[in-house]
Structures are given as C-alpha cells and as structure tokens.
N, C-alpha and C. Protein backbone atom coordinates (compact mmCIF):
# COMPACT_ATOMS: atom_id res chain seq x y z
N UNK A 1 5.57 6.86 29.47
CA UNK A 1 5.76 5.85 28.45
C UNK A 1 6.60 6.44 27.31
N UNK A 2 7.73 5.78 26.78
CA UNK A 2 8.57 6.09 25.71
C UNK A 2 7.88 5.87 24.21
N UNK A 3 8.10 7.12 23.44
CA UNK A 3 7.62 6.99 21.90
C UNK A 3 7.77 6.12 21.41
N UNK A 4 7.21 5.77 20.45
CA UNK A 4 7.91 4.84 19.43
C UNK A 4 8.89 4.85 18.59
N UNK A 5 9.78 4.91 17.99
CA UNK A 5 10.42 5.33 16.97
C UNK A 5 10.78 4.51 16.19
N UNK A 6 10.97 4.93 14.69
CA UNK A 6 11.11 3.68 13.64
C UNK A 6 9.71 3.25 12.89
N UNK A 7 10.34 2.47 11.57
CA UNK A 7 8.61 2.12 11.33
C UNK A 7 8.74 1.03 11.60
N UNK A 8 7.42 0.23 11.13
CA UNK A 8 6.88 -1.32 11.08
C UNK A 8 6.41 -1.62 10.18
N UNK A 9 5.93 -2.46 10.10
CA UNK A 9 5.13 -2.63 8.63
C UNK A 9 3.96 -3.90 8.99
N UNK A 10 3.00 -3.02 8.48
CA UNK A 10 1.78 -4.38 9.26
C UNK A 10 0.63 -4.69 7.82
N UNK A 11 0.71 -4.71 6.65
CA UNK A 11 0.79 -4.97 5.25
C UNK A 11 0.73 -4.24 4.02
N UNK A 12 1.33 -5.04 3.12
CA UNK A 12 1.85 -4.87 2.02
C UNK A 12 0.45 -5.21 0.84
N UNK A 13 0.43 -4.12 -0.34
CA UNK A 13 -0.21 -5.10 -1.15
C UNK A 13 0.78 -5.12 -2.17
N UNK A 14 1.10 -6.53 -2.34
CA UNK A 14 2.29 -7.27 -3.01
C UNK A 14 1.70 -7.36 -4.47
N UNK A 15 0.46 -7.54 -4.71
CA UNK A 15 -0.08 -7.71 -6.24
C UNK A 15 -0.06 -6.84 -6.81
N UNK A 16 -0.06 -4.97 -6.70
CA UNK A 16 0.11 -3.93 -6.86
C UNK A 16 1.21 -3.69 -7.64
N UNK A 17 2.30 -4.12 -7.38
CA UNK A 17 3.15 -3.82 -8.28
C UNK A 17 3.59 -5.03 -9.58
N UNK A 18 2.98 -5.85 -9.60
CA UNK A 18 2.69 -6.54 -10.75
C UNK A 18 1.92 -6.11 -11.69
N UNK A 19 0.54 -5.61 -10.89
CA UNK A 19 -0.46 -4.96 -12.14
C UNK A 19 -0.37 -4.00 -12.51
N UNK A 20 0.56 -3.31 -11.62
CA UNK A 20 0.48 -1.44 -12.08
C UNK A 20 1.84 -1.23 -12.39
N UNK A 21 1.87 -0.44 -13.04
CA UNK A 21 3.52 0.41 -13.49
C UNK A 21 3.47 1.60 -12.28
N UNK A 22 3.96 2.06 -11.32
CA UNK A 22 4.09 2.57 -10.58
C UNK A 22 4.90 3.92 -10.96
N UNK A 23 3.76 5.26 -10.72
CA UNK A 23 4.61 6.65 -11.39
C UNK A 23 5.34 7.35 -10.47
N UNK A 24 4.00 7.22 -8.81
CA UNK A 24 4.92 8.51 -8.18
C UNK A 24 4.18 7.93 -6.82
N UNK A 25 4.75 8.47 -5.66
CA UNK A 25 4.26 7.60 -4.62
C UNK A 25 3.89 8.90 -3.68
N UNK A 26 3.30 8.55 -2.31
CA UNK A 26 2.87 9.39 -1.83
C UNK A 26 2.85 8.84 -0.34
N UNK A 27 3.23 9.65 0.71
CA UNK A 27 2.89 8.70 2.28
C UNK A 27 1.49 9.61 2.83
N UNK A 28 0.42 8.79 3.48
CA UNK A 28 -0.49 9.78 4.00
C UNK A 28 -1.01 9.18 5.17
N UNK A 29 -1.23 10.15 6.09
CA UNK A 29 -2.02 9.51 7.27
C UNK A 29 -3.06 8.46 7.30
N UNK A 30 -3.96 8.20 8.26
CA UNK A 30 -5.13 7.45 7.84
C UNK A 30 -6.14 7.72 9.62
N UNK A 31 -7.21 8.30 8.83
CA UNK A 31 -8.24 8.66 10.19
C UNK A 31 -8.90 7.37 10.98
N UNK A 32 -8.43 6.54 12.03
CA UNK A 32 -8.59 5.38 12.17
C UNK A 32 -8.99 5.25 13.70
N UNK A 33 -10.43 5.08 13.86
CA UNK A 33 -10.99 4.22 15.51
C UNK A 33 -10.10 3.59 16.23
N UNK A 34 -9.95 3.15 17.52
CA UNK A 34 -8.95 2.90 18.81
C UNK A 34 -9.32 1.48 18.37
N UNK A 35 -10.08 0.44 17.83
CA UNK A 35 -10.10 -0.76 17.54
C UNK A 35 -9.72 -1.11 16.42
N UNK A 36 -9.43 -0.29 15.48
CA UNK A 36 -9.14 -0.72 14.33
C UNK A 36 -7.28 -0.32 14.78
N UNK A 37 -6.93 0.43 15.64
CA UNK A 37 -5.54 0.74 15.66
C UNK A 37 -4.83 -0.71 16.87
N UNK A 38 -5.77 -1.36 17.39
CA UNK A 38 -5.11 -2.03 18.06
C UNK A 38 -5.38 -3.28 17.38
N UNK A 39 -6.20 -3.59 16.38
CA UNK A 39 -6.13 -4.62 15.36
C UNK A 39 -4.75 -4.57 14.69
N UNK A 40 -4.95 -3.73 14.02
CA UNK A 40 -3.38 -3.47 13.50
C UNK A 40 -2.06 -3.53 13.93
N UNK A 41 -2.24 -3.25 15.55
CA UNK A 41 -1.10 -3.47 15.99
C UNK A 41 -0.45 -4.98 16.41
N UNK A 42 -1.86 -5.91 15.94
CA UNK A 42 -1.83 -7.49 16.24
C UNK A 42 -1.45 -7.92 14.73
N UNK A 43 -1.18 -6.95 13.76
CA UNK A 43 -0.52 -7.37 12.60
C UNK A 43 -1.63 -7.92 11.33
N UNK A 44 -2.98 -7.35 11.63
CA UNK A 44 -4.41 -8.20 11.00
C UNK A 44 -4.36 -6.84 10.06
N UNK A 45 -3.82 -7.22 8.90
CA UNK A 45 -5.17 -6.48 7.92
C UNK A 45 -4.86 -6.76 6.36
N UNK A 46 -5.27 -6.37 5.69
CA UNK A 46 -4.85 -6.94 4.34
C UNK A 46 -5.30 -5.61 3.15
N UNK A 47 -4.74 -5.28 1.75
CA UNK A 47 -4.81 -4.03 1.32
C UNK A 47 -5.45 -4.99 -0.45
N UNK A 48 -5.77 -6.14 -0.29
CA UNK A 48 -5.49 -7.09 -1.65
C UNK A 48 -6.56 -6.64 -2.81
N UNK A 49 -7.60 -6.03 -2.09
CA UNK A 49 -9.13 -5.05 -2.89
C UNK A 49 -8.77 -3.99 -2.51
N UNK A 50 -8.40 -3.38 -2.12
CA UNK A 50 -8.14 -2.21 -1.27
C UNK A 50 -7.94 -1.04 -2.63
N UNK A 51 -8.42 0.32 -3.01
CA UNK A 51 -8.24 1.36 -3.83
C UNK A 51 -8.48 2.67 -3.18
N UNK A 52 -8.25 3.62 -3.61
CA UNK A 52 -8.59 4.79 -2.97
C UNK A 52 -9.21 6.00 -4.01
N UNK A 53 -10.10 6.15 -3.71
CA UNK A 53 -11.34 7.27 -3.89
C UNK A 53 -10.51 8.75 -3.45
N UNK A 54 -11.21 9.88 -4.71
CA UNK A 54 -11.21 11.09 -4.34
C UNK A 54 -12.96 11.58 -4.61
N UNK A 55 -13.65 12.50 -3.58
CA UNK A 55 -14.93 12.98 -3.68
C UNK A 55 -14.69 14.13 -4.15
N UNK A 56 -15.78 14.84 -4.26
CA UNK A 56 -16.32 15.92 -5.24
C UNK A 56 -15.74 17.36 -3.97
N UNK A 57 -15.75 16.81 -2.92
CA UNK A 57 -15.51 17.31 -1.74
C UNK A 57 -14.18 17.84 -1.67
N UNK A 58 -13.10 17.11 -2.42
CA UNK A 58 -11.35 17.12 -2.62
C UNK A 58 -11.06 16.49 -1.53
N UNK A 59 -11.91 15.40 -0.69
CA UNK A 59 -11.46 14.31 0.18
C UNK A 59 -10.50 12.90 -0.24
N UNK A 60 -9.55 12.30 0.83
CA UNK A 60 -9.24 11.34 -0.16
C UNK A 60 -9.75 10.08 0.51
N UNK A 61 -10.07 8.93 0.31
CA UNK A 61 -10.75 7.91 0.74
C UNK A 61 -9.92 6.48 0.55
N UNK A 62 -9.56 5.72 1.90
CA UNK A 62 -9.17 4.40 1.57
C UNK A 62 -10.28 3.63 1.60
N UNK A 63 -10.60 2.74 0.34
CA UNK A 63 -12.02 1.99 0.29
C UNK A 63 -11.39 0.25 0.23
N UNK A 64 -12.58 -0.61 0.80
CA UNK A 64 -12.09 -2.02 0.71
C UNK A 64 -11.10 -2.49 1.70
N UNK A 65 -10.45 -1.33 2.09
CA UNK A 65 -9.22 -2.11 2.76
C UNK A 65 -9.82 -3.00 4.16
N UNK A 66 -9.63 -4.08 4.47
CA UNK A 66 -9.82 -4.95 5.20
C UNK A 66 -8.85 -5.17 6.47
N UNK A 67 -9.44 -4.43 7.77
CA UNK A 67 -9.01 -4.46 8.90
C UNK A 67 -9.99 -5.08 10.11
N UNK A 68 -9.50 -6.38 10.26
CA UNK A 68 -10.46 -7.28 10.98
C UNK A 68 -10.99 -6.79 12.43
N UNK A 69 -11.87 -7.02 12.88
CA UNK A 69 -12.49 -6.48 14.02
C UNK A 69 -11.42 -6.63 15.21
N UNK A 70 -11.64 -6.05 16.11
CA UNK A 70 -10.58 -6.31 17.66
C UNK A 70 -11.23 -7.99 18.18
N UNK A 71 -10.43 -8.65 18.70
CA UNK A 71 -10.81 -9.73 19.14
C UNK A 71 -11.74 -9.27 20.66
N UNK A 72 -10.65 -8.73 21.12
CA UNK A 72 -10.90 -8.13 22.48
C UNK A 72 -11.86 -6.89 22.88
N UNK A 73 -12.84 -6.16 21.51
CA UNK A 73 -13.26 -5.59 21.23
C UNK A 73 -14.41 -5.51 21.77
N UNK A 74 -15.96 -4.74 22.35
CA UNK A 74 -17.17 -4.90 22.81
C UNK A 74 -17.88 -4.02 21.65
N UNK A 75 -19.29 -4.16 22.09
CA UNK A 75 -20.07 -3.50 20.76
C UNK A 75 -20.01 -2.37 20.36
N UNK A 76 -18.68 -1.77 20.68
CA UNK A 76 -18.42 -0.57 19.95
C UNK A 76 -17.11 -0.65 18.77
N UNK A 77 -17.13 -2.30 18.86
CA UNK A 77 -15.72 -2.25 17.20
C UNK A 77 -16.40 -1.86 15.94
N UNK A 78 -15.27 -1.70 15.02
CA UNK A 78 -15.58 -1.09 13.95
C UNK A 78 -15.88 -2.12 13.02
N UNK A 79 -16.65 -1.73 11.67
CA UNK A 79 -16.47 -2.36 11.00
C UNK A 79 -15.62 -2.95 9.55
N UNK A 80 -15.73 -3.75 9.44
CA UNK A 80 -14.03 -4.26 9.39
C UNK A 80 -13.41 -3.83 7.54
N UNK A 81 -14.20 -3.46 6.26
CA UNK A 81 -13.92 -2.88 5.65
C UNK A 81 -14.70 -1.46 4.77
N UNK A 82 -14.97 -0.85 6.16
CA UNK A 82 -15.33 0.52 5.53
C UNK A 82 -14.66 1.63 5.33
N UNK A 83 -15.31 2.61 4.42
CA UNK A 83 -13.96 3.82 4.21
C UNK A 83 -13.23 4.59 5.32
N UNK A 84 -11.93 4.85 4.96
CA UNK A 84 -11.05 5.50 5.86
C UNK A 84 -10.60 6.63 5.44
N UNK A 85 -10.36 7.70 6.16
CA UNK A 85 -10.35 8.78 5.11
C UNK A 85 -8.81 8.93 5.16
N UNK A 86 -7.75 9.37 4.17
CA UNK A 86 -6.74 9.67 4.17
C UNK A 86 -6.13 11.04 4.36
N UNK A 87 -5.33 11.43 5.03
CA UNK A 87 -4.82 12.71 5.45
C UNK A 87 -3.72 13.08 4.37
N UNK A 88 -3.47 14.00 3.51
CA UNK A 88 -2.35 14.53 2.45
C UNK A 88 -3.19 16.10 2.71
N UNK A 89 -1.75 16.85 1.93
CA UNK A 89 -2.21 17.78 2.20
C UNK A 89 -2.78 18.35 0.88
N UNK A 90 -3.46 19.66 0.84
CA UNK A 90 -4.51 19.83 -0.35
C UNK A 90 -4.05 19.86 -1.91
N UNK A 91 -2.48 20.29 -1.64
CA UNK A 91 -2.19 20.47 -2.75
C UNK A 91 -1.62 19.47 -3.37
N UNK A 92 -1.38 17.98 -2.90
CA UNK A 92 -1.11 16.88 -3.16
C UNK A 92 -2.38 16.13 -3.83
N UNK A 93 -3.26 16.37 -2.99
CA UNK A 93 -4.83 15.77 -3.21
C UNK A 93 -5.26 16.76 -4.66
N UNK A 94 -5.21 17.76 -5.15
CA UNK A 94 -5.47 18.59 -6.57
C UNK A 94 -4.62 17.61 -7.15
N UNK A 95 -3.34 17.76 -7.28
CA UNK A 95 -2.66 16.73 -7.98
C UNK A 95 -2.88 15.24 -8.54
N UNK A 96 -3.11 15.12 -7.62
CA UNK A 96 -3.44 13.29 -7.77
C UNK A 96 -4.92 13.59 -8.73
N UNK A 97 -5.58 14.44 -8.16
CA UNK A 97 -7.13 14.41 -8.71
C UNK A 97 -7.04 14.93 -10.24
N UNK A 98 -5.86 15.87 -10.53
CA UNK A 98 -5.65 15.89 -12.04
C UNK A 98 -5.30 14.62 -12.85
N UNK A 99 -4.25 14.32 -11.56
CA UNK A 99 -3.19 12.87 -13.15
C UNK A 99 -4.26 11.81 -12.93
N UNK A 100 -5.51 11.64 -12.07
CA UNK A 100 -6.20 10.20 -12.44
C UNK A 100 -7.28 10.53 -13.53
N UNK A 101 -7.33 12.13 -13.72
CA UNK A 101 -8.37 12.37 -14.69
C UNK A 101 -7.96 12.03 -16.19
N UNK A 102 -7.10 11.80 -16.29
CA UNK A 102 -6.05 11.40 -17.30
C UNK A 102 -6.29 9.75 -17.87
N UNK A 103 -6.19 9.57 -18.75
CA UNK A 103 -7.11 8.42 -19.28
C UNK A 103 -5.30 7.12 -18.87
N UNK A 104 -6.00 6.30 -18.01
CA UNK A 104 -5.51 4.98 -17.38
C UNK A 104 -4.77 5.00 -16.47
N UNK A 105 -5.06 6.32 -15.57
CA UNK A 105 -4.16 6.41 -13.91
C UNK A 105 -5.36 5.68 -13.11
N UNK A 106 -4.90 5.26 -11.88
CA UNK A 106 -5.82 5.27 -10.77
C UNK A 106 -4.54 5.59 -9.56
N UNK A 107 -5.12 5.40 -8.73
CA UNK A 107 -4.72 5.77 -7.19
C UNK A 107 -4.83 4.53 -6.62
N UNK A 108 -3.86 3.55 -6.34
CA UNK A 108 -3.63 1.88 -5.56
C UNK A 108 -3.21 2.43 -3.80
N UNK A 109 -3.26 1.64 -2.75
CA UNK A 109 -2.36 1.29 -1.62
C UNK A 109 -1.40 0.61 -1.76
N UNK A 110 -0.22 0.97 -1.64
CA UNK A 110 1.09 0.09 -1.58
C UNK A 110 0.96 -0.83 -0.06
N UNK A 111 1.30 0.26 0.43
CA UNK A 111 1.56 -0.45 2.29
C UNK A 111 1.12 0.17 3.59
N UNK A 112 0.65 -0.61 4.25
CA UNK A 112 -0.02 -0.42 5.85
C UNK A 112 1.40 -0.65 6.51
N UNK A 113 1.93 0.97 7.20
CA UNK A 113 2.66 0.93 8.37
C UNK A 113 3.00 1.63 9.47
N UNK A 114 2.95 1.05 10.76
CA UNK A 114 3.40 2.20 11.78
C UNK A 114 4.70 2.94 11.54
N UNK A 115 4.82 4.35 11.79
CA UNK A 115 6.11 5.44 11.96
C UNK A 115 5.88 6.28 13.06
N UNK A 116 6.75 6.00 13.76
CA UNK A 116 6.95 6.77 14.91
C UNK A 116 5.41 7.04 15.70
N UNK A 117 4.94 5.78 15.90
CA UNK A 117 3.66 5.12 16.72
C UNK A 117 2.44 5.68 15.76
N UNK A 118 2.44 5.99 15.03
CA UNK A 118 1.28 6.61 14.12
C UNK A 118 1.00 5.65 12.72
N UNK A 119 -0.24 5.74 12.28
CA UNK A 119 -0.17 4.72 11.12
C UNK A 119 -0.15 5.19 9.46
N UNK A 120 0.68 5.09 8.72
CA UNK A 120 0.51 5.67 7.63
C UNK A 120 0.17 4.43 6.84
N UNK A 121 -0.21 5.75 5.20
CA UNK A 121 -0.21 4.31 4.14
C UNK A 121 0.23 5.16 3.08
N UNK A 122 1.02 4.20 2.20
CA UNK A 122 1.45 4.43 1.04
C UNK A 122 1.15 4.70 0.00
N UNK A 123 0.51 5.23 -0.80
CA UNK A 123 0.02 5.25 -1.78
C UNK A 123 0.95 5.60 -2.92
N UNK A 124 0.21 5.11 -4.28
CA UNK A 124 0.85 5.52 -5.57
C UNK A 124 -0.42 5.95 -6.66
N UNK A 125 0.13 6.54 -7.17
CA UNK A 125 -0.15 7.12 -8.64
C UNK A 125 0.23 6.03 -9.64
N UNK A 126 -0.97 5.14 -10.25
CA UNK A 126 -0.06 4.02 -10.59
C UNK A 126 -0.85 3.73 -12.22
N UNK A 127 -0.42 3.28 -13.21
CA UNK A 127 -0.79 2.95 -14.51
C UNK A 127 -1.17 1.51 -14.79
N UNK A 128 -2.02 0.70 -15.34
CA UNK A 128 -2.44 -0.20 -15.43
C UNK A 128 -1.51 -1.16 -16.44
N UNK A 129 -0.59 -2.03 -16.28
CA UNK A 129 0.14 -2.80 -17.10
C UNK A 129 -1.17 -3.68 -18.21
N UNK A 130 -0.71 -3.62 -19.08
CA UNK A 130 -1.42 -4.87 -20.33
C UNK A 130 -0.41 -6.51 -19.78
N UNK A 131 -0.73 -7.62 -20.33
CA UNK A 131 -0.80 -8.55 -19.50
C UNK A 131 0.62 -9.25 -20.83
N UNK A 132 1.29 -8.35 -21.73
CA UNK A 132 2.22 -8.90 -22.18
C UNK A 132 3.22 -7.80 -21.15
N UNK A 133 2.84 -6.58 -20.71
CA UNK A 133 3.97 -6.04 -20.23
C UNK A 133 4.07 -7.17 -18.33
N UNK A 134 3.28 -7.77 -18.27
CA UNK A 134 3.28 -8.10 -16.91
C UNK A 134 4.18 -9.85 -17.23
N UNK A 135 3.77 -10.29 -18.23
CA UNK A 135 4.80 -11.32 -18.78
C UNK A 135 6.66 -10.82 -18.98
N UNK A 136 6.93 -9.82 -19.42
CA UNK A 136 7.75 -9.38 -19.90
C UNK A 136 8.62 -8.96 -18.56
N UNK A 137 8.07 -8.48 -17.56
CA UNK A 137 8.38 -8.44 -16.10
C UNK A 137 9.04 -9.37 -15.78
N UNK A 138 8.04 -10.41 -15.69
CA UNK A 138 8.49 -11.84 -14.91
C UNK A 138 9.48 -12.61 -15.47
N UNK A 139 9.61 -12.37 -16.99
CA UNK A 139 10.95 -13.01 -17.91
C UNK A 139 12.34 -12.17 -17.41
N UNK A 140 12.36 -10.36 -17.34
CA UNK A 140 13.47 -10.53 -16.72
C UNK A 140 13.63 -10.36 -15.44
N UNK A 141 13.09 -10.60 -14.79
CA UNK A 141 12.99 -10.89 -13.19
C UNK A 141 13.92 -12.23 -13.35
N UNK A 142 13.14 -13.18 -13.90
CA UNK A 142 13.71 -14.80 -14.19
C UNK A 142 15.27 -14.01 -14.25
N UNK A 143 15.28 -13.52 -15.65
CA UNK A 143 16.77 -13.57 -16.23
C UNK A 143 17.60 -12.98 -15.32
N UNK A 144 17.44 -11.72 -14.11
CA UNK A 144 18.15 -11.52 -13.16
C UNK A 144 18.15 -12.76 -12.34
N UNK A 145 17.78 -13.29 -12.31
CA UNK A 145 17.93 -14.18 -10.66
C UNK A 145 18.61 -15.73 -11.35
N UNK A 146 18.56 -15.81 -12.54
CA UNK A 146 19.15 -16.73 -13.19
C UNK A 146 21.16 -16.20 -13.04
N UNK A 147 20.98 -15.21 -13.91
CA UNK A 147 22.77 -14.52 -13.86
C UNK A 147 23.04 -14.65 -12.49
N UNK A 148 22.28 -13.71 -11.56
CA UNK A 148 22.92 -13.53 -9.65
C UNK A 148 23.70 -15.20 -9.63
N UNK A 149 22.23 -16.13 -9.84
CA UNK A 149 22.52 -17.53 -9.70
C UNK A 149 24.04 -18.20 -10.23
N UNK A 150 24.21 -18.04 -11.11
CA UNK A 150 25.24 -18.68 -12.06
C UNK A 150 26.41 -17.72 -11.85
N UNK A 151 26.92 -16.66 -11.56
CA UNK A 151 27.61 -15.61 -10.76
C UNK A 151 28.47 -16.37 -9.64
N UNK A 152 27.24 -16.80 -8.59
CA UNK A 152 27.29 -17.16 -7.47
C UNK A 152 28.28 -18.43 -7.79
N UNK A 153 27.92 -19.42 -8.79
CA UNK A 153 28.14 -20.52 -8.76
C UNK A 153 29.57 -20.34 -8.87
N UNK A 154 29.78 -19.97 -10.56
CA UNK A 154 31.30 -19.49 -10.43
C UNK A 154 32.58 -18.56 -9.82
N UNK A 155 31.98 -17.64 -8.84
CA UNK A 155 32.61 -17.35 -7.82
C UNK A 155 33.41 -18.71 -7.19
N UNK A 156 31.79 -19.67 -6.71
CA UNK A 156 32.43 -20.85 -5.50
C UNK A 156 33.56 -21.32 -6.30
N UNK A 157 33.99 -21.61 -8.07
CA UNK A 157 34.63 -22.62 -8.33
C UNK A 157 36.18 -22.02 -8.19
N UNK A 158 35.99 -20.59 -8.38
CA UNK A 158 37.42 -19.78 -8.02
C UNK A 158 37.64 -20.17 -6.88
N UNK A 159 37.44 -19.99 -5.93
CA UNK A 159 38.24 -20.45 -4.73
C UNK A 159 38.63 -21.57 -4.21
C-alpha cells in the first residue's frame, strides 16, 4: 500500500482566532485509538471547547476536543471527548509551560489534520482579546473587503 503524502485537514477551530490574539504556534502529534483515527478519517470531529492542559508531570493534554464514536465501531470505541495526550518535544512543552504562567496566555487548538497519513494538531500560544479589540478586528476586516470590493469594481469600468 502507497503512503500518504500531503496534508488534509479534518477541523478547524475557526472561533480561536477571533478570541485570541495569536503569539506563536506549534504542530504536535496526538496519541489516538484505531477508532477515533478512522472517525477522523470520515471527517467527524470538532475543536469548538476544545483547550489544552499541561500536568505537574510536564505532559501535554488535548481536553474537550470532540471526536465522535466510529459508526462501524463494536464495544471497544472510544469515548468521544476524553483527554488526548499531545506529543512535542520537552523542550517546547518547558516553554509553553513558562509563557502560560504569565498572567493572560493560555494554550488553544487551532486545527485537526492528517500529514503524511499521521494526525497532527496545531496548537498556539494565544492571548485573550478584550471585546473592543475583537470589534476593532471585524471593522477592518469590513474595511479590507470593502476597498478589494470597490478596486474590483473600477478595474471592470477601465476596460
């Protein structure tokens, strides 16, 4: 059977970067049961509660994340949002465990995806926006997609 190669992407948490200011990112494995990997590969899971834990241990932990049972599964599927442990290596994991000790970091999931048949996840080092900086976003978000818009328009009238 031929490798896989390339990634995929089997989800995103899209609300993540609205609420958080995003500092530094990180890719890490994920220790994951033969039913929870063929759930995933049916495109089922969602990251929308989803956070990640460090223990006293210097372990790193995906918690919440929601990966629905195998359909096709017998009474040995998993259950569908318990912790997963994340694979980085140690001196990444000290790191992270300093900057969240730091008053208003946490540790979010960006994205659930296959690479080269294996499943990673994304993580960030991420800061908590106040809810005028999350307004202030969306105004120039608007104001880009307004200019692209009106750009566009007067291009068409040149020709």
């Amino acid at each position: 059977m031929a490798k896989e190669q390339g990634t995929v992407m089997i989800a995103q948490n899209r609300k993540a970067r609205h609420d958080y200011s995003i500092e530094d990112t990180y890719e890490a494995g994920l220790v994951l049961t033969g039913t929870e990997v063929k759930s995933l590969r049916e495109g089922r899971a969602s990251l929308a509660e989803a956070f990640v834990t460090i223990d006293r241990r210097g372990e790193i932990w995906l918690e919440a994340a929601n990966i629905p049972e195998y359909l096709n599964g017998t009474w040995n599927n998993h259950a569908p949002k318990r912790k997963r442990k994340l694979l980085l290596h140690a001196a990444q994991i000290e790191k992270l465990q300093r900057q969240t000790q730091a008053k208003g970091y946490t540790i979010i999931p960006l994205s659930l995806y296959f690479k080269d048949g294996r499943v990673k996840a994304q993580i960030a080092l991420a800061r908590g926006k106040k809810e005028y900086d999350k307004r202030q976003a969306l105004r120039e978000e608007q104001d880009k997609r307004e200019a692209l818009r009106i750009m566009r328009y007067k291009n068409k009238q040149v020709i």
